[in-house]
Protein backbone atom coordinates (compact mmCIF):
# COMPACT_ATOMS: atom_id res chain seq x y z
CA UNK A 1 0.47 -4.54 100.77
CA UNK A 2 3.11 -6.60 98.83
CA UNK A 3 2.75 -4.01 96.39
CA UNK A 4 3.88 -1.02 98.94
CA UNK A 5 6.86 -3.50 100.32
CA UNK A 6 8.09 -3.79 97.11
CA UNK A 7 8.13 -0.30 96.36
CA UNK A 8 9.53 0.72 99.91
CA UNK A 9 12.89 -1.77 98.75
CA UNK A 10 13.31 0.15 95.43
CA UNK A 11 13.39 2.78 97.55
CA UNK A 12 14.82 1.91 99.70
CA UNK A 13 17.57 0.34 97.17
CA UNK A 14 17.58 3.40 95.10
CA UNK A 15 18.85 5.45 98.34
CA UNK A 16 21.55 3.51 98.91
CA UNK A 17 22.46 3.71 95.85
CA UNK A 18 22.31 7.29 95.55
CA UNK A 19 24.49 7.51 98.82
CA UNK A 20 27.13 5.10 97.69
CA UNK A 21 27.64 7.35 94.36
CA UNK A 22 28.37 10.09 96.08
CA UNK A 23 29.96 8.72 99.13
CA UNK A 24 32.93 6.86 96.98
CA UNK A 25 33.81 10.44 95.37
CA UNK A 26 33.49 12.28 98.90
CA UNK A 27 35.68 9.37 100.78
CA UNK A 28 38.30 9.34 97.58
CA UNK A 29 38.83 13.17 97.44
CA UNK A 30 39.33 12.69 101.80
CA UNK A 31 42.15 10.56 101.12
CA UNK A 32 43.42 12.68 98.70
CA UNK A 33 43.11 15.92 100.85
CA UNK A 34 44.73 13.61 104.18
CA UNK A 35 47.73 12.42 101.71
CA UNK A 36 48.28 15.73 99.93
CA UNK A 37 48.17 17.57 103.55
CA UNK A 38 51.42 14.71 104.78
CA UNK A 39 53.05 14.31 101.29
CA UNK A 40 55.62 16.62 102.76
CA UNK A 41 56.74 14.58 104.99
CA UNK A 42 57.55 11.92 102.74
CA UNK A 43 60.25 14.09 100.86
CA UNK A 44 63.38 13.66 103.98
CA UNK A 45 62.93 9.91 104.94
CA UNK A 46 62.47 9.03 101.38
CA UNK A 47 65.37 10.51 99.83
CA UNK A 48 67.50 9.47 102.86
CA UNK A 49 66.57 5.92 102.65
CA UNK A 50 66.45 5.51 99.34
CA UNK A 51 63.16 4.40 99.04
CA UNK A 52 60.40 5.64 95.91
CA UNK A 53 57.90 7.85 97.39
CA UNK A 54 55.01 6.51 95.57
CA UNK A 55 55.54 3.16 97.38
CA UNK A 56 56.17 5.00 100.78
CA UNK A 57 52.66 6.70 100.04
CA UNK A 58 50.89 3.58 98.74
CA UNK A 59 51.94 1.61 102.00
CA UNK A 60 50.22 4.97 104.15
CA UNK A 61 47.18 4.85 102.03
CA UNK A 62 47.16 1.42 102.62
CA UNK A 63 47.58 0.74 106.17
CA UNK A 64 46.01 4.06 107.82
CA UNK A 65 44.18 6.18 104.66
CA UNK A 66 46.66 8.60 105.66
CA UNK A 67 44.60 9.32 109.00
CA UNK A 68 47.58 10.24 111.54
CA UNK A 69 46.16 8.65 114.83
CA UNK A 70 44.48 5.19 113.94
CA UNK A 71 45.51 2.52 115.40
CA UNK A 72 45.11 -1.44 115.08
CA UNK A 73 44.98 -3.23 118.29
CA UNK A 74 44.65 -6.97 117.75
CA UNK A 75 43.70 -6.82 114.34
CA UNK A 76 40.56 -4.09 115.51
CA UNK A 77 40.65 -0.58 113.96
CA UNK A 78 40.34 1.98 116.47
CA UNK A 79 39.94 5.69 115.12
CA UNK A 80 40.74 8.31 118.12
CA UNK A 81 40.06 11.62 117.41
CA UNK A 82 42.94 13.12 118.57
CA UNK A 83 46.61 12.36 119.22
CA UNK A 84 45.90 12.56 122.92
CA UNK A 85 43.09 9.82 122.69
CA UNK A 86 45.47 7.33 120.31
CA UNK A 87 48.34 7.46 122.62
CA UNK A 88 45.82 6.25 125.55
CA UNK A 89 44.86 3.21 123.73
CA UNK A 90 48.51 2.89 122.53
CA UNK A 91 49.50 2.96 126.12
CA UNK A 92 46.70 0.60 127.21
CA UNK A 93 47.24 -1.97 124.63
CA UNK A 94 51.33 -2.12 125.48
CA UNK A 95 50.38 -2.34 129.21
CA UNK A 96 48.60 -5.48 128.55
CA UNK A 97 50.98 -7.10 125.98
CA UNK A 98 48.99 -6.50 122.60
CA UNK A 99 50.26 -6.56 119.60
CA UNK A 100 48.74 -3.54 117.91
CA UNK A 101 50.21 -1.17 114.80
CA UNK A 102 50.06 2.47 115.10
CA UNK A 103 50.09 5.89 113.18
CA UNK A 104 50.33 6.99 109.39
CA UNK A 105 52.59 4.05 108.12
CA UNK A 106 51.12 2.13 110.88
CA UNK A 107 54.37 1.36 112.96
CA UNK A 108 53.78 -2.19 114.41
CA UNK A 109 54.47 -2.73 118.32
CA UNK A 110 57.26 -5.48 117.50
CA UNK A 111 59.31 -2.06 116.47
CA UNK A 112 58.44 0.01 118.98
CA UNK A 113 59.23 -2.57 121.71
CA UNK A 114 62.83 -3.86 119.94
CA UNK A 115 63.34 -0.37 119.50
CA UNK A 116 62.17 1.00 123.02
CA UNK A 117 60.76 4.29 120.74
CA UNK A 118 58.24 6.33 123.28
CA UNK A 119 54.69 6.11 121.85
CA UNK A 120 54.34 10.21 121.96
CA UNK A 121 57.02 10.19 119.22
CA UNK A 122 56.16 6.94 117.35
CA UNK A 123 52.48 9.15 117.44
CA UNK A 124 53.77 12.13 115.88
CA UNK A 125 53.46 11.85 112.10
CA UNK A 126 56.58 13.11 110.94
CA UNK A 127 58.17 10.52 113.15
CA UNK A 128 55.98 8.11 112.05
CA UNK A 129 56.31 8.18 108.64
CA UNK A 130 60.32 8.30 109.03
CA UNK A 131 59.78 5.08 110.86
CA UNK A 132 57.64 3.64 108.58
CA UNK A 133 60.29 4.41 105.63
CA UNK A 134 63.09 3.34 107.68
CA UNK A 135 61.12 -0.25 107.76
CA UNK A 136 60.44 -0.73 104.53
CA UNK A 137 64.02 0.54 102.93
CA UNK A 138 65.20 -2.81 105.61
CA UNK A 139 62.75 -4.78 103.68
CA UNK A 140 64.40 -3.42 100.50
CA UNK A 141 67.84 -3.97 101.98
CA UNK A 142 67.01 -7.39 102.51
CA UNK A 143 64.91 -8.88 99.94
CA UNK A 144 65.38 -5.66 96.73
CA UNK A 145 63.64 -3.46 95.30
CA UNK A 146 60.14 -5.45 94.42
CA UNK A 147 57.09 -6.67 96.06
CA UNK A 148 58.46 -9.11 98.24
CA UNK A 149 59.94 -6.26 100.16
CA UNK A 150 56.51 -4.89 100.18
CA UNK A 151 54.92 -7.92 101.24
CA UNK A 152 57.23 -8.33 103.89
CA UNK A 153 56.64 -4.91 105.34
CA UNK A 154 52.83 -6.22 106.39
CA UNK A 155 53.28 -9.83 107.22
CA UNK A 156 56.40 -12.12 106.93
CA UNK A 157 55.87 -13.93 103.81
CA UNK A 158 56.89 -17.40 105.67
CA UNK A 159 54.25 -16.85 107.93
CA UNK A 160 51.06 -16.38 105.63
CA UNK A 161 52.57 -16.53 101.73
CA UNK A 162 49.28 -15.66 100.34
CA UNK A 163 48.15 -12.90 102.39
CA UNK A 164 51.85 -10.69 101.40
CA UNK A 165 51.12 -11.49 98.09
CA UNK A 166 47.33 -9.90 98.45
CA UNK A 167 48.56 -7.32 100.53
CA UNK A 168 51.21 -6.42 97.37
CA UNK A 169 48.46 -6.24 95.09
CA UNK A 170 46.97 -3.92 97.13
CA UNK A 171 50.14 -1.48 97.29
CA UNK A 172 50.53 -1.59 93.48
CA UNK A 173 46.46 -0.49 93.29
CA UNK A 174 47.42 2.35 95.22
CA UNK A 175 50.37 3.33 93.24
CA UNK A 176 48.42 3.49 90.26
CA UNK A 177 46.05 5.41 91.29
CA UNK A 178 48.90 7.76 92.92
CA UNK A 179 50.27 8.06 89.94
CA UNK A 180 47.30 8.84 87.94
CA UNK A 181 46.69 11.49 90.56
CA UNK A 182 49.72 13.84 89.53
């Protein structure tokens, strides 16, 4: 019996494995599809704010995987499946006060509130991304060209130090691999 248990884990082990080996390829060539398919609308924002697109496109990796409706509500992912469904928890979490970040660059409510930017538009990922560029090139304006800017775009570094660090690591992962991409 110990002898069948046993083999029923390596098999169970050996599945997984097998899954995980193909699911890494399958989930990386997804992102690449999703961020080839909104590169475009990189190009305007970028060039008018001055910022490099690689970062712009490492932050969307980043915060969303380049999926145009997720959300964050509270620090919970929520994937809707269509623009229709985000902008009903979008509208739910503002009714009650959340703070929740929204879209390809993932837009943070603090914006959309000091901004009073309708959530349709804020949803829509051409607008999105312009706002999400828009952010960051004020982080740039304020603090240059480097990772603190980056940092700063996630979490305000005198808030939690070590978690914009981590999250600037995570940025300059992605451009690498952007830029091994091309």
């Amino acid at each position: 019996m110990a002898y069948y248990r046993k083999l029923l884990s390596l098999r169970q082990h050996a599945t997984l494995l097998f899954a995980l080996l193909f699911a890494v390829p399958a989930h990386a060539a997804a992102l690449h599809e999703r961020q080839q398919e909104l590169e475009p609308l990189f190009d305007a924002p970028c060039a008018r704010y001055q910022v490099p697109k690689v970062l712009a496109l490492a932050i969307a990796r980043q915060e969303s995987g380049c999926h145009p409706w997720i959300l964050n509500i509270s620090g919970r992912d929520v994937r809707p499946r269509s623009k229709e469904e985000a902008l009903r928890y979008a509208q739910w979490a503002m009714r009650a006060g959340r703070s929740f970040d929204v879209g390809v660059m993932q837009v943070n409510s603090y914006w959309i509130r000091k901004h009073g930017w309708p959530l349709e538009q804020v949803l829509d990922p051409a607008n999105n991304v312009k706002i999400g560029v828009w952010i960051l090139a004020q982080e740039i304006r304020r603090h240059g060209l480097n990772w603190k800017a980056v940092a700063y775009y996630h979490t305000p570094l005198h808030r939690n130090p070590e978690r914009g660090r981590q999250y600037a690591q995570l940025i300059l992962g992605h451009v690498k691999k952007i830029l091994g991409e091309k």
